[in-house]
Every structure is written in structure tokens, then in C-alpha cells.
Protein backbone atom coordinates (compact mmCIF):
# COMPACT_ATOMS: atom_id res chain seq x y z
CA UNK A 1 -7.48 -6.39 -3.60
CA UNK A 2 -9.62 -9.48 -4.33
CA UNK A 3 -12.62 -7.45 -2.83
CA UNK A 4 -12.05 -4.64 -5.31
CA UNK A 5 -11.54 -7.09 -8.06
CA UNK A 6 -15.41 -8.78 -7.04
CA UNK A 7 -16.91 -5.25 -6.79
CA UNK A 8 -15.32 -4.57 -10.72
CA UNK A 9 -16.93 -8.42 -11.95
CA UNK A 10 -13.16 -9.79 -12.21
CA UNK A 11 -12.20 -13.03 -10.79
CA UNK A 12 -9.26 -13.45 -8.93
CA UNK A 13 -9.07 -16.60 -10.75
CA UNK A 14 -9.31 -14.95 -14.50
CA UNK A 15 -6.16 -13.00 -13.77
CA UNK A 16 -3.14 -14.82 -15.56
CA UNK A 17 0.06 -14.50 -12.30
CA UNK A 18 3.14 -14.83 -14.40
CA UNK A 19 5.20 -14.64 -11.42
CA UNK A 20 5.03 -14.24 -7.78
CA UNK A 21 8.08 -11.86 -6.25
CA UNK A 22 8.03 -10.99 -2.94
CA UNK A 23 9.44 -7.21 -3.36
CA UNK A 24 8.48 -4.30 -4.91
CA UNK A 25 12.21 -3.58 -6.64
CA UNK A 26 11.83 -7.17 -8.23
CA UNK A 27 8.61 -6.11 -9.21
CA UNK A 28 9.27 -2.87 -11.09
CA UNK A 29 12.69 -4.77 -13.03
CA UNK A 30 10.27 -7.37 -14.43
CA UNK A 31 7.70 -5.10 -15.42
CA UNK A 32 10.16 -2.98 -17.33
CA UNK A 33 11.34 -6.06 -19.49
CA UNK A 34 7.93 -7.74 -19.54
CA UNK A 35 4.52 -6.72 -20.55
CA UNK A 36 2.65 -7.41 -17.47
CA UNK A 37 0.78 -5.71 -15.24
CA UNK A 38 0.77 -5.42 -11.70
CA UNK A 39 -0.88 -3.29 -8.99
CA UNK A 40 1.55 -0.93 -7.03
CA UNK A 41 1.27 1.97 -4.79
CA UNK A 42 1.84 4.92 -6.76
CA UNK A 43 4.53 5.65 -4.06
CA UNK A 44 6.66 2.93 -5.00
CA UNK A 45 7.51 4.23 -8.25
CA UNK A 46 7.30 7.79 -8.41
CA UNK A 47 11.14 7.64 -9.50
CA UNK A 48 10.57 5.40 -12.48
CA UNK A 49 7.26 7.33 -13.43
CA UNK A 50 9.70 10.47 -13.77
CA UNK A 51 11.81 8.70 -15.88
CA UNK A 52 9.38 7.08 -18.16
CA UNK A 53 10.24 3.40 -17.58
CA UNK A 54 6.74 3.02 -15.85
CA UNK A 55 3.09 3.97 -16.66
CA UNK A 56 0.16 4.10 -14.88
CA UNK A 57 -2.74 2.76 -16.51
CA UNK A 58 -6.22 4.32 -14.49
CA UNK A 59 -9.16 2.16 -14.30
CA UNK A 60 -12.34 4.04 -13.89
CA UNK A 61 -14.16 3.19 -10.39
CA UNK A 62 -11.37 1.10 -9.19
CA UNK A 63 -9.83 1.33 -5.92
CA UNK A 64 -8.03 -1.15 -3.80
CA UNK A 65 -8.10 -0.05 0.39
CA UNK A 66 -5.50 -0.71 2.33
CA UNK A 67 -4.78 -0.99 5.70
CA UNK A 68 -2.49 1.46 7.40
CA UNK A 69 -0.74 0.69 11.36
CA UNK A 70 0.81 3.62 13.42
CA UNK A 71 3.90 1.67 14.64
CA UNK A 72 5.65 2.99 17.41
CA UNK A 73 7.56 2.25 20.62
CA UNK A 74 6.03 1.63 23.67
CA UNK A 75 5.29 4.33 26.27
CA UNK A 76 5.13 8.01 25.37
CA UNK A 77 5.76 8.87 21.47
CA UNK A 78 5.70 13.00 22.31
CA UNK A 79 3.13 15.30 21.09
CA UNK A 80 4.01 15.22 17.04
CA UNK A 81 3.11 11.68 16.68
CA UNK A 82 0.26 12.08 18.84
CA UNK A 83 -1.12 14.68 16.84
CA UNK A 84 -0.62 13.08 13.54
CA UNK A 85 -2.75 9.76 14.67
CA UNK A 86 -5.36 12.34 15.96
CA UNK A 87 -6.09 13.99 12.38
CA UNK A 88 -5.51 10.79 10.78
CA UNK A 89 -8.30 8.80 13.00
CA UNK A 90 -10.78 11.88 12.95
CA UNK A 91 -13.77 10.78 10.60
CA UNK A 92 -13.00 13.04 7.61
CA UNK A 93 -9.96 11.36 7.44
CA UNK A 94 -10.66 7.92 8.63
CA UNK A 95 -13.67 7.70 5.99
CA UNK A 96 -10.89 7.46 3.56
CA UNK A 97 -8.26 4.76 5.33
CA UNK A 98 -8.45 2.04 7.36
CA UNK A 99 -5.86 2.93 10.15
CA UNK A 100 -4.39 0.76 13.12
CA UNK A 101 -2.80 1.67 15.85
CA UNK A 102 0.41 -0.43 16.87
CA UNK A 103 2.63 -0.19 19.24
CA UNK A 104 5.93 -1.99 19.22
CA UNK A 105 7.27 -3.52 22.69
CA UNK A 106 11.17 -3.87 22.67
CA UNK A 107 12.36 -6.63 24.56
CA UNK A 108 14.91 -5.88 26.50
CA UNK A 109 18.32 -8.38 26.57
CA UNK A 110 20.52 -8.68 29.74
């Protein structure tokens, strides 16, 4: 985000943080009784745009990347998931995301 911020002439340090909360639900109930602003994933509150009690406010030429992990168990994940991380790491996707690839290793408890 700070990156996109640079590339639009803003300042991290012009912004004016009113409050730092640490999940997205908290987010969304203080924006609806404040009139802040905050950067979400679209995602997050598709439910609230279809009620009304958010907006989304475009900014022309402004995009924020993000970095995206395949997470998965260890050893073989089966030919769906494998197929899915093959589209999404070919270069007409991949020009558009930064993915990772991630594989979780359960420990296993006698």
C-alpha cells in the first residue's frame, strides 16, 4: 500500500490513522458510524455494499497489489488444486498477481 501511495505523490505520513483495528468486521462497524476512510478488498464487503451501509469511492490510477499464497497440505493436493495454481501462475495471469506457493506441514502429535 505505501508503494501505491508514493507512485500517487501521497505520504504515508500525510494520512491522518484515527484508529488502528486489527479486523476487517471492526473495520466496517467504525466506518459505518464514522466518516473515515479506509482501504478494503472489495470482497470484504460485498454484503454491506448491497445494503447501502458502504460505498466505494474509485480513485483514478490507483491500485494497491497484493500478495496471494496457495496454502495447502503437504504431499499430493489432487489434480483440481493443481490445475488451479497452473492457470493462476501462467503469465497472463501472473502479470496481474503476485502469487506464492505454500505448503502447510502438519505436525503430527503422539
Amino acid at each position: 500500500m505505501i508503494a501505491a501511495l508514493k507512485k500517487a505523490g501521497v505520504k504515508f505520513s500525510q494520512l491522518q490513522v484515527e484508529m488502528v483495528l486489527s479486523s476487517i468486521e471492526s473495520i466496517k462497524t467504525y466506518l459505518r458510524h464514522s466518516s473515515a476512510f479506509a482501504f478494503l478488498s472489495i470482497h470484504s464487503i460485498l454484503k454491506e455494499l448491497e445494503h447501502k451501509e458502504l460505498q466505494v469511492i474509485d480513485i483514478k490510477d490507483f491500485n494497491i497489489p497484493r500478495t496471494f499464497y496457495f496454502i495447502t497440505q503437504q504431499g499430493d493436493s489432487g489434480q483440481l488444486p493443481d490445475m488451479l495454481m497452473k492457470f493462476m501462475t501462467s503469465k497472463s495471469v501472473s502479470d496481474n498477481f503476485r502469487l506464492s506457493y505454500i505448503t502447510m506441514i502438519h505436525e503430527v502429535v503422539a
